[in-house]
Structures are given as structure tokens and as C-alpha cells.
Protein backbone atom coordinates (compact mmCIF):
# COMPACT_ATOMS: atom_id res chain seq x y z
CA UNK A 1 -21.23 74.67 -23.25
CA UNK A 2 -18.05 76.28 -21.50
CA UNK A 3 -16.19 78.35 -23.67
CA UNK A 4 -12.12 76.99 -24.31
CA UNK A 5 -9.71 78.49 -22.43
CA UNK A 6 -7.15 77.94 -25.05
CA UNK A 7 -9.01 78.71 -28.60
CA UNK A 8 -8.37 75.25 -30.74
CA UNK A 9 -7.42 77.31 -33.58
CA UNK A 10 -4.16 78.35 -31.51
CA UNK A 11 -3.03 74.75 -32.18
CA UNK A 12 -3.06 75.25 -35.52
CA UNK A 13 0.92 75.64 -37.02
CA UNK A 14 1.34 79.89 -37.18
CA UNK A 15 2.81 79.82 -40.49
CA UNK A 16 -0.43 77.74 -42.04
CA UNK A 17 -2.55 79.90 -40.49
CA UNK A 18 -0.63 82.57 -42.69
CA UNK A 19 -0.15 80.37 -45.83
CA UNK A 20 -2.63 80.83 -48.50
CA UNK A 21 -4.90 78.18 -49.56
CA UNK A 22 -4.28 76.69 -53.23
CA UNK A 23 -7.25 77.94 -54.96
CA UNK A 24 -9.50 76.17 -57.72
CA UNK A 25 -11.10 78.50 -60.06
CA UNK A 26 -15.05 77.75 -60.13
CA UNK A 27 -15.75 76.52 -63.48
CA UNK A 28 -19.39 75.91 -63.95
CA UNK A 29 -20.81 76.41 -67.57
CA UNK A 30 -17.74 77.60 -68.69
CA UNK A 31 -14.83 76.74 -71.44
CA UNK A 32 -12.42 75.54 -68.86
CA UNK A 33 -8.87 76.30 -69.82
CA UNK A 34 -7.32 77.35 -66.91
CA UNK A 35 -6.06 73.67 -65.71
CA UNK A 36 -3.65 72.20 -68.39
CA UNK A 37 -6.22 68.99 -68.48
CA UNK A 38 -6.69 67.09 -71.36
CA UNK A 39 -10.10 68.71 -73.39
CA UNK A 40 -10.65 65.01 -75.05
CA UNK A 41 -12.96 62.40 -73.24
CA UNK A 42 -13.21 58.67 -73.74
CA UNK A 43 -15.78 57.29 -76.00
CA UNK A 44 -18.60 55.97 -75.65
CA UNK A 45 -17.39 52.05 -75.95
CA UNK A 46 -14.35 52.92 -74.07
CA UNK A 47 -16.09 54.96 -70.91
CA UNK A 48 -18.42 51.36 -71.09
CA UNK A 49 -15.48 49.32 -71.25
CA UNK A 50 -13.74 51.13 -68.00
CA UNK A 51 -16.82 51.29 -66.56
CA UNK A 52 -16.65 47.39 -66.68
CA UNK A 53 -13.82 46.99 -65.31
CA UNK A 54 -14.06 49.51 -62.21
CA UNK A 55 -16.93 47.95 -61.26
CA UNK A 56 -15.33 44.47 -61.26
CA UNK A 57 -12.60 45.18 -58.88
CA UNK A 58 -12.56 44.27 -54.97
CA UNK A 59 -13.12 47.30 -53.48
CA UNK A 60 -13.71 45.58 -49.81
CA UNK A 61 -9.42 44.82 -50.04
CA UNK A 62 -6.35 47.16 -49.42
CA UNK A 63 -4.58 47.79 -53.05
CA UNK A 64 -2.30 44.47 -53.64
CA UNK A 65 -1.48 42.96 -56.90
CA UNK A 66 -3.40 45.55 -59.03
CA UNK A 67 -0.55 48.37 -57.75
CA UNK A 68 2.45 45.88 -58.63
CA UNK A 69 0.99 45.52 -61.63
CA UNK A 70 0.43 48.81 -62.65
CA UNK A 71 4.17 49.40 -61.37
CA UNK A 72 5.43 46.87 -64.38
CA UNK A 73 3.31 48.56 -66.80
CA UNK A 74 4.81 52.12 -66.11
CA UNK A 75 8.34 50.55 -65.91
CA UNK A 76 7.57 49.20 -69.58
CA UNK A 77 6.00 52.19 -70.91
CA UNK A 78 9.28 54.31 -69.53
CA UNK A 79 11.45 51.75 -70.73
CA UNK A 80 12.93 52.00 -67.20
CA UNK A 81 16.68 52.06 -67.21
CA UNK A 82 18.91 49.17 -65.36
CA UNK A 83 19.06 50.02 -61.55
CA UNK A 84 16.72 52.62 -61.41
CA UNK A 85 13.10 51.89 -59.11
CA UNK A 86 9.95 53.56 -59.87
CA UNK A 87 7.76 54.43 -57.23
CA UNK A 88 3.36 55.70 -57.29
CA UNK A 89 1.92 58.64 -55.75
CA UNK A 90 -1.23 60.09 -55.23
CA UNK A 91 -0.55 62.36 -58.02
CA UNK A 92 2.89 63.90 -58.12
CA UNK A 93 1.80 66.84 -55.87
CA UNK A 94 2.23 63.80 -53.00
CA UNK A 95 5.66 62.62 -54.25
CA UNK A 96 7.01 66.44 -54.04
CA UNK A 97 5.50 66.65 -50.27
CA UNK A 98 7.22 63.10 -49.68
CA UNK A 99 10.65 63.90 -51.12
CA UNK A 100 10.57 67.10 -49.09
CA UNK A 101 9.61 64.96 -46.09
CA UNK A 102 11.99 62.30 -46.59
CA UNK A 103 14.84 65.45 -46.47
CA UNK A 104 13.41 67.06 -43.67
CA UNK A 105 16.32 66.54 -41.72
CA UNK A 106 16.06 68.23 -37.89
CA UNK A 107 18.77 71.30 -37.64
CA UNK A 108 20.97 70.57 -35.26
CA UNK A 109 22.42 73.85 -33.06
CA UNK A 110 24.42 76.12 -35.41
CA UNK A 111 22.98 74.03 -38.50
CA UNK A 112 20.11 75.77 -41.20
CA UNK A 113 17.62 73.35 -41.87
CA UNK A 114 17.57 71.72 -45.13
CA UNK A 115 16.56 74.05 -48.48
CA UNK A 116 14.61 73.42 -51.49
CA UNK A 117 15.30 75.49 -54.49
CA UNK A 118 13.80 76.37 -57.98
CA UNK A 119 13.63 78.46 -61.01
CA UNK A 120 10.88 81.09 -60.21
CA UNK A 121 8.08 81.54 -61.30
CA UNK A 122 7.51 77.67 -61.25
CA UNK A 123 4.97 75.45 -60.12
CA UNK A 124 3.96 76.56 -56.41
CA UNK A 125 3.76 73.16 -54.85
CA UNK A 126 7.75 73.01 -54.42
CA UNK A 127 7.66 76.08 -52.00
CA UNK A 128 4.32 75.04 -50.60
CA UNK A 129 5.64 71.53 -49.51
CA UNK A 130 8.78 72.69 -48.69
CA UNK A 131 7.59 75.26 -46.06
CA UNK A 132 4.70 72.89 -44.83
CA UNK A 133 7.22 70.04 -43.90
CA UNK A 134 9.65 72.88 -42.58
CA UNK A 135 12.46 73.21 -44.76
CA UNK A 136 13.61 76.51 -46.20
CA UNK A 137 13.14 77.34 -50.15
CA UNK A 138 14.56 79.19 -52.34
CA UNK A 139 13.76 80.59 -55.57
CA UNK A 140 15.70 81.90 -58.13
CA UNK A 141 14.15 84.31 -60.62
CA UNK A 142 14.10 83.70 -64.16
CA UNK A 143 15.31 85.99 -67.03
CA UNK A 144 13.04 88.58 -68.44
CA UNK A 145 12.10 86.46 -70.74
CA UNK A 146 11.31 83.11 -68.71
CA UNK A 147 14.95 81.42 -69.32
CA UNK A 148 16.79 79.04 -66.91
CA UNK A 149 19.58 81.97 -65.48
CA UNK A 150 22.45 79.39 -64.28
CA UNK A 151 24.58 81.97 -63.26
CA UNK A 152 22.25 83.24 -60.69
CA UNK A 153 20.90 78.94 -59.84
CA UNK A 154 24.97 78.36 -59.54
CA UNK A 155 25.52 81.01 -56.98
CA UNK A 156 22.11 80.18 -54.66
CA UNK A 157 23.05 76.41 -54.91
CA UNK A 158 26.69 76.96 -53.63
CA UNK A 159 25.39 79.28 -51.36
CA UNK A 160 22.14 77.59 -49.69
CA UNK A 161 23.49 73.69 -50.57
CA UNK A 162 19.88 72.62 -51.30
CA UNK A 163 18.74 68.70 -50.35
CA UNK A 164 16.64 69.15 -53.67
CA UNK A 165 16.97 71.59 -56.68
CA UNK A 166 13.69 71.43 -58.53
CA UNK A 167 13.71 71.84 -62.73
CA UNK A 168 10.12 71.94 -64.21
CA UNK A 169 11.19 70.43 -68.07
CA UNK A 170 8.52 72.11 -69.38
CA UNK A 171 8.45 74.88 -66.59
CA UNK A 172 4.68 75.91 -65.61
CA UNK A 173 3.74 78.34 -66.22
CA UNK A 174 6.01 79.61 -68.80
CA UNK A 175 5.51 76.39 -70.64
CA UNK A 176 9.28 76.17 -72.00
CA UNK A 177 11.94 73.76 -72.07
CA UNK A 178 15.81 75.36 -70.56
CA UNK A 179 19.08 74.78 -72.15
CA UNK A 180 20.78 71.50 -72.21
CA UNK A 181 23.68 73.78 -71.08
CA UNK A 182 21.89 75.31 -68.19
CA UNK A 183 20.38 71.76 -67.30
CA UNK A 184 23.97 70.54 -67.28
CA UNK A 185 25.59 73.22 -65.05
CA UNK A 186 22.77 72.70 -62.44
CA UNK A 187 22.66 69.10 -62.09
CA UNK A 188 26.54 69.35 -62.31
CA UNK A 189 26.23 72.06 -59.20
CA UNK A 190 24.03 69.55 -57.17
CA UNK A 191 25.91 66.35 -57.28
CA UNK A 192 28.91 68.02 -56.79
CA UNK A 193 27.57 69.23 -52.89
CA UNK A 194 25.79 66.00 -52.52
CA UNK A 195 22.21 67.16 -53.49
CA UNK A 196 18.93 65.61 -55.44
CA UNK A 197 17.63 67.13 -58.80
CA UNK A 198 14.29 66.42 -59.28
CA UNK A 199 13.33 67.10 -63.08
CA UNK A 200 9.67 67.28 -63.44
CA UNK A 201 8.21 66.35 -66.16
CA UNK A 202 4.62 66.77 -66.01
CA UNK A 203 4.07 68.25 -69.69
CA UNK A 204 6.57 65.38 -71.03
CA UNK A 205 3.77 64.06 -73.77
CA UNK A 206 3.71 67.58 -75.38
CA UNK A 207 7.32 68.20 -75.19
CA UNK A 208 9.81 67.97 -77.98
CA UNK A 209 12.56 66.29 -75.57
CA UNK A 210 12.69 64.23 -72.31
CA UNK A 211 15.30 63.79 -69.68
CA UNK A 212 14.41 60.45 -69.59
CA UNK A 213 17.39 59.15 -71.81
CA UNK A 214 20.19 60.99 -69.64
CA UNK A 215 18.85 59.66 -66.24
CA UNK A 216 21.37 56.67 -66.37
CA UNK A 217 24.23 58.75 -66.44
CA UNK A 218 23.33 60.11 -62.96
CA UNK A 219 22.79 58.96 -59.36
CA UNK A 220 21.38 62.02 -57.51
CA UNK A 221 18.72 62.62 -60.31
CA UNK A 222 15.27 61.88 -60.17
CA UNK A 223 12.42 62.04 -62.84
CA UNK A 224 9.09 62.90 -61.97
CA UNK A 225 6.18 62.66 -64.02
CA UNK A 226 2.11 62.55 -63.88
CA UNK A 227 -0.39 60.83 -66.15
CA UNK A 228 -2.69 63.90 -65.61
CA UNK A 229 -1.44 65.41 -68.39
CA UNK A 230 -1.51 61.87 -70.34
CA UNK A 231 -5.09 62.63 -70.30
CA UNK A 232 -5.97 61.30 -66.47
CA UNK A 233 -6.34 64.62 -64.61
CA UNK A 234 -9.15 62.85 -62.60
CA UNK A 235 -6.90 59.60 -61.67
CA UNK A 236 -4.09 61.38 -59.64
CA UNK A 237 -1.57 59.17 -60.05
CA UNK A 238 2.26 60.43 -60.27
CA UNK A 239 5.05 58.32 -60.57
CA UNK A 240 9.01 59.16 -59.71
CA UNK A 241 11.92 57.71 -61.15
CA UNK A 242 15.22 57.69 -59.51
CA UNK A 243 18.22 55.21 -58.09
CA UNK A 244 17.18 52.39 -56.89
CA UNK A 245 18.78 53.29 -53.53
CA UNK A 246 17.24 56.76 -53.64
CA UNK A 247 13.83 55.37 -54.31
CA UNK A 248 13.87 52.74 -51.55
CA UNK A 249 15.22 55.50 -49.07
CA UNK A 250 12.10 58.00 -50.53
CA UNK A 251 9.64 55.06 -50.80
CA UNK A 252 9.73 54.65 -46.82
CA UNK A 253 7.34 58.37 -46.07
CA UNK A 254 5.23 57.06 -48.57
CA UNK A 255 2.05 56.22 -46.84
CA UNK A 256 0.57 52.89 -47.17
CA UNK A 257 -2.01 52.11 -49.58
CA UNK A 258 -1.83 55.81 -50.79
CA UNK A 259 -3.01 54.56 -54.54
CA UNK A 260 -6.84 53.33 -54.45
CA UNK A 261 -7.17 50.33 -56.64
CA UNK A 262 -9.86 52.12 -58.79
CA UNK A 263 -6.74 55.09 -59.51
CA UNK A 264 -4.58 51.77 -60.45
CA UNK A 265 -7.17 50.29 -62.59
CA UNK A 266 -8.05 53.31 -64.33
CA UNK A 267 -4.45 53.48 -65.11
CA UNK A 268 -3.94 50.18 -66.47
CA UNK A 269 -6.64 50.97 -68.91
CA UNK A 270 -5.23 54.04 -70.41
CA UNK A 271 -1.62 52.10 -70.60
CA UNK A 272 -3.43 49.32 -72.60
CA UNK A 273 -4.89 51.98 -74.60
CA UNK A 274 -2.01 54.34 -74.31
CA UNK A 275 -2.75 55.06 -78.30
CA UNK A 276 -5.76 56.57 -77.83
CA UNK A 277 -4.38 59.24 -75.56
CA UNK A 278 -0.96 59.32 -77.76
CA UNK A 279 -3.47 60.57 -80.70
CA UNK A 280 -4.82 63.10 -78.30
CA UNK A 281 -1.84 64.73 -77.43
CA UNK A 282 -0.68 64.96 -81.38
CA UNK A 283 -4.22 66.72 -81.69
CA UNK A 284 -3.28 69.17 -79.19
CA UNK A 285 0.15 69.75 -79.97
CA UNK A 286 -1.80 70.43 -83.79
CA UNK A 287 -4.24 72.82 -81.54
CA UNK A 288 -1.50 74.63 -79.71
CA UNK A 289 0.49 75.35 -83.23
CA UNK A 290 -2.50 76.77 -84.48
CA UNK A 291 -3.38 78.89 -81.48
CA UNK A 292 0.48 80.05 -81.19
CA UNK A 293 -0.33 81.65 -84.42
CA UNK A 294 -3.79 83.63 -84.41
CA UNK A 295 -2.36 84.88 -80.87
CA UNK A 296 0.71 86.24 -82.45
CA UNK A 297 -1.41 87.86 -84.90
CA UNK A 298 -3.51 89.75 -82.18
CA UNK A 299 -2.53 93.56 -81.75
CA UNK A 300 -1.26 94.08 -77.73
CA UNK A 301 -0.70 90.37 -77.29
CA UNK A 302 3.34 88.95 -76.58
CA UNK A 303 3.00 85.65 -76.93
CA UNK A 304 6.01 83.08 -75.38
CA UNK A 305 7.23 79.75 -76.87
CA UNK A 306 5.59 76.89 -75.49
CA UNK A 307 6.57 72.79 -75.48
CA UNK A 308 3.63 72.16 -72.91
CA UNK A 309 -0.32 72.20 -73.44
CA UNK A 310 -0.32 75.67 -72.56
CA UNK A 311 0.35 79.33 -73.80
CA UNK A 312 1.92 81.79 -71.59
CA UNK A 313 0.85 85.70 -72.96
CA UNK A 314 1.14 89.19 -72.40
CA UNK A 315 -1.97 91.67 -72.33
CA UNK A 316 -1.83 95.12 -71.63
CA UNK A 317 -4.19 94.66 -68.54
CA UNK A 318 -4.43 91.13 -67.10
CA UNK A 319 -7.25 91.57 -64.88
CA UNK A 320 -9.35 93.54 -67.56
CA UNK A 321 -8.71 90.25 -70.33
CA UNK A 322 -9.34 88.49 -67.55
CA UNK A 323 -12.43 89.37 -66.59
CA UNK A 324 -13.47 90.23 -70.53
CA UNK A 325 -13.02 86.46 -71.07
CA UNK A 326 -14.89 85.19 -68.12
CA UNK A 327 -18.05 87.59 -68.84
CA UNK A 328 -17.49 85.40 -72.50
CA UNK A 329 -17.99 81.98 -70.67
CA UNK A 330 -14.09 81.61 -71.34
CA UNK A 331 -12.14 80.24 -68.03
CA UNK A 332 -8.29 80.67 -67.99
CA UNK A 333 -6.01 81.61 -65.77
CA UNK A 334 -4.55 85.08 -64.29
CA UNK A 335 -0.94 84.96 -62.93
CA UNK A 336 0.22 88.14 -63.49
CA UNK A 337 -0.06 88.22 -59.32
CA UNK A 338 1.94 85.27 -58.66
CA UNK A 339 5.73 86.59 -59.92
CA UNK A 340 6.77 90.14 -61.00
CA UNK A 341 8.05 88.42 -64.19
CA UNK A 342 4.61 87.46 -64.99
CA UNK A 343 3.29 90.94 -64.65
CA UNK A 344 0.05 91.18 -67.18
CA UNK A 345 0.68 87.33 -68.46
CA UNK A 346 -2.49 85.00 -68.31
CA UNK A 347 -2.24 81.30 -68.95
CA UNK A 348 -4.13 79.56 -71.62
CA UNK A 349 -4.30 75.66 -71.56
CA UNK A 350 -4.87 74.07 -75.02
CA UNK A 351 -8.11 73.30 -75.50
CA UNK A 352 -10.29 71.48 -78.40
CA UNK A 353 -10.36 73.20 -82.02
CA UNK A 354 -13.74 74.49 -81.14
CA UNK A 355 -13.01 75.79 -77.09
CA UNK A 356 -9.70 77.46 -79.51
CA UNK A 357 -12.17 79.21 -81.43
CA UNK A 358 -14.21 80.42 -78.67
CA UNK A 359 -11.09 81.80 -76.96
CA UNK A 360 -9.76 83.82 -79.70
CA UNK A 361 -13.14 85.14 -80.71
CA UNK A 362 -13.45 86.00 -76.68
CA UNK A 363 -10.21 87.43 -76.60
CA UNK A 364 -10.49 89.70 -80.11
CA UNK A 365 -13.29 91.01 -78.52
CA UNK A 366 -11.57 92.17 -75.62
CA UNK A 367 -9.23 93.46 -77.12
């Protein structure tokens, strides 16, 4: 075999080859709450009914009817405002790579390309698809103590004009809701230069408010949200709300067929039994009371607000806790690395009243 005169890996983009890969934590026999899932399974009659049903569909056809369908039953379980479109993705981590792609706008000489810009630190996909479909972002640090600083959003977004201006509502990983008055000023700021704001809303069944309500009063504002959190971390299926002519425009990069009709079917089910998994997330909201407390009540531990299905803390040595936990069969997740405002925080996802006890027995002895 003759060797390549040009190595294949030279092909390969230079700023992937530098980019580093999203990592999943392993997870094996361990109490896994580093992943904001959903700690509650189906039953027994349930997993048989699903089971039922997957196995009845026509998997030898491209997704048709089943997708439209599934389209109606999101629009009624939104309560989808007049003139606004809905559109599915393969989880929402696709629709944030499409909306980047769909703005990815060649620069023309003496033009910057197009910018993405969010609160940091934030969920990491923004930057990720934004640099991977070549668009410049931009991220705006938080306060000290993980607020929305408009000031400092105003002055980046009349400075860099972003295409889209990303708010997390609740943020991950600081699991908190911003201001109405800092929401305002930003989405004010971006349709006044002619740019998107997409709020995600990913945590939205543990929150205390939506921006679903306010979404008619706009027409450069789009909603995203998941039904990973809804209890379907498995399914990936994300869904974004927006303008109908915003949608259509966005709905064009979407690949075809990009939802499998076993993701649709799965969640048609859990819309039909959307109680089920409504009762779920009042049991972890319940959960994530209770654990707000005992943490607070831990010597060495700042604990942070949280409207999500996670707890954001402060230990005097991450990696130590870290570690402490994990030698305890407890799994969560260190990001004191991934923003200097996060320096010594580890995030702890909500788990079941007994993976809660495990944690906080884990974590007293560490400490």
C-alpha cells in the first residue's frame, strides 16, 4: 500500500481539528446526575403499551403523516399563537446548528461575517454551532453572581449586530431565570438592528414562567424548546417556535426526514400521556426544594437559586468533591473549567428522593 502524499487528515477543517470534542461522562453503575434527564421511567403497562405501538409502525417508509401529526399535537399542547409555525428537530441541539446555518451569510469584501451572541457561561452548543458553520460568537459574561448584565449584552449587540442573540430562560448551567427588564432591553436591542432572539427554553416544565405568552408581541423572536427535559432525553426531538415567515425561511436547511418515525411516535405517546410526565416534573420540582435546602445547610457549600432540574454550587475544591463523589458511585458534573465565573461550582441534576439521599450523604462525607 503506497503511503498518501497528502495525509487525509489535512482535509479535515483546521479549526475542528482544534475544537474540542463534546464529552459524555461514562456512567456505568453509577447515580447519574450529571445530565439534567428525567430520573423517572415509564411503568410497566406503559413501557408495554409503547412498546406496542413502536413495533406497529412502518419502519420500511420515509416519516409522512406520523410527523404532521405529531406537529398538531405540539401546536395544541403550546397553544400555538395565530401566525406563528412550529417546526421538529432532531433534538434542539440540530435546530441551533440549523438557525446558525440558515444565517450563515458569506462576507462579502470589507464585510465581518455574521455573529452569534450569548450570556456566558451558557449552554456550549451556541458557540460550538456557531464556529462549526463559520460565523463569529460572542459571549458576554455574566455578573458575579450568574445575572443577565444588559448593560454589557447592550453594548456587544450594538457593537457586533448579531444575526442571533441567544437567552437560555432557565440559563444552563446556572439554572436561573433573568429579569423581565433585562429580557426586555435585549430583545428590544435586537429588533431594533434587525436581528433574531432565540429564547431557549429547554428547562420550561420546571420553570416558574415561560416566554411563551409574550411571543405574539414580537416578529424577530423565536422559542425553542426540547421534550428531553419533558422526560424524553432518549427521543431527541426539539421543536422551535417563531413567525411563520421566519420558520418557513429556517425550515428550508432542515434536512429531510431528520425525525425517525419511531422519535415521532414515541412523542405522540408522551403527549397523550403528557400527565404522567406533568406529575413527574411536580415530583422533581418537590425533590429540588428539598435538596436546595440540606445543601444550604452544608458547611463550605454556596448554593445558587435554581428554576431548572438542576443545582448550581460552590465547593471549596471542585475537582476534590468531584472526585469524592465519584469514588461514592455519585456522577455529576464539574464545570468549574468551563467559565472563570464558575470557578469551584459543580452541577447537580435533580434526581429521585432516594439518588437525593445518596448525594447528600456522598457529599457530607466529602466534606
Amino acid at each position: 500500500m503506497s503511503e498518501f502524499t497528502t495525509p487525509p487528515l489535512s482535509r479535515i477543517r483546521p479549526d475542528v481539528q482544534a475544537m474540542r470534542a463534546y464529552v459524555v461522562q461514562h456512567a456505568q453503575g453509577m447515580v447519574k446526575l450529571d445530565a439534567m434527564e428525567n430520573p423517572h421511567r415509564l411503568s410497566t403497562e406503559l413501557q408495554q403499551q409503547l412498546g406496542q405501538r413502536l413495533g406497529a409502525v412502518a419502519l420500511n417508509r420515509y416519516p409522512g403523516q406520523r410527523i404532521a401529526d405529531l406537529k398538531a399535537a405540539l401546536q395544541h399542547h403550546v397553544a400555538l399563537p395565530e401566525g406563528f409555525a412550529l417546526m421538529l428537530g432532531n433534538g434542539s441541539d440540530e435546530l441551533i446548528s440549523l438557525l446558525a446555518l440558515a444565517c450563515a451569510v458569506p462576507a462579502q469584501p470589507g464585510q465581518t461575517r455574521a455573529t452569534v451572541l450569548a450570556p456566558e457561561p451558557g449552554f456550549v452548543m451556541y458557540g460550538m454551532s456557531a464556529q462549526l458553520q463559520g460565523l463569529n460568537y460572542v459571549g458576554v459574561p455574566l455578573t458575579a453572581d450568574f445575572e443577565l448584565d444588559a448593560p454589557a449584552m447592550l453594548r456587544a449587540m450594538e457593537q457586533h449586530r448579531p444575526a442571533i442573540t441567544y437567552l437560555a430562560y432557565p440559563n444552563n448551567p446556572s439554572a436561573n431565570l433573568w429579569s423581565d427588564a433585562a429580557m426586555d432591553a435585549v430583545i428590544g436591542a435586537a429588533g431594533a438592528h434587525g436581528g433574531m432572539v432565540v429564547i431557549d427554553e429547554a428547562y420550561q416544565p420546571f420553570a416558574a414562567k415561560s416566554y411563551l405568552g409574550q411571543l405574539a408581541q414580537h416578529r424577530h423572536v423565536l422559542l425553542l424548546r426540547t421534550l428531553s427535559k419533558f422526560g424524553l432525553a432518549g427521543v431527541r426531538l426539539g421543536y422551535l417556535i417563531g413567525p411563520q415567515a421566519l420558520i418557513a425561511q429556517i425550515d428550508k436547511v432542515r434536512p429531510p426526514y431528520n425525525v425517525s418515525v419511531l422519535n415521532a411516535e414515541a412523542a405522540l405517546f408522551a403527549l397523550e400521556n403528557q400527565d404522567i410526565f406533568e406529575a413527574q416534573a411536580q415530583d422533581i420540582k418537590a425533590q429540588r426544594a428539598l435538596l436546595l435546602e440540606a445543601l444550604g445547610k452544608l458547611p463550605g457549600v454556596q448554593v445558587f437559586p435554581s428554576q431548572a432540574n438542576m443545582i448550581l454550587l460552590r465547593v471549596a475544591d471542585a475537582q476534590k468533591t468531584f472526585d469524592d463523589l465519584c469514588a461514592r458511585g455519585v456522577l455529576v458534573k464539574n464545570v468549574s473549567k468551563m467559565h472563570p465565573l464558575l470557578a469551584n461550582c459543580l452541577r447537580l441534576t435533580v434526581g429521585t428522593a432516594a439518588e437525593n439521599r445518596q448525594l447528600l450523604a456522598a457529599l457530607e462525607a466529602s466534606l
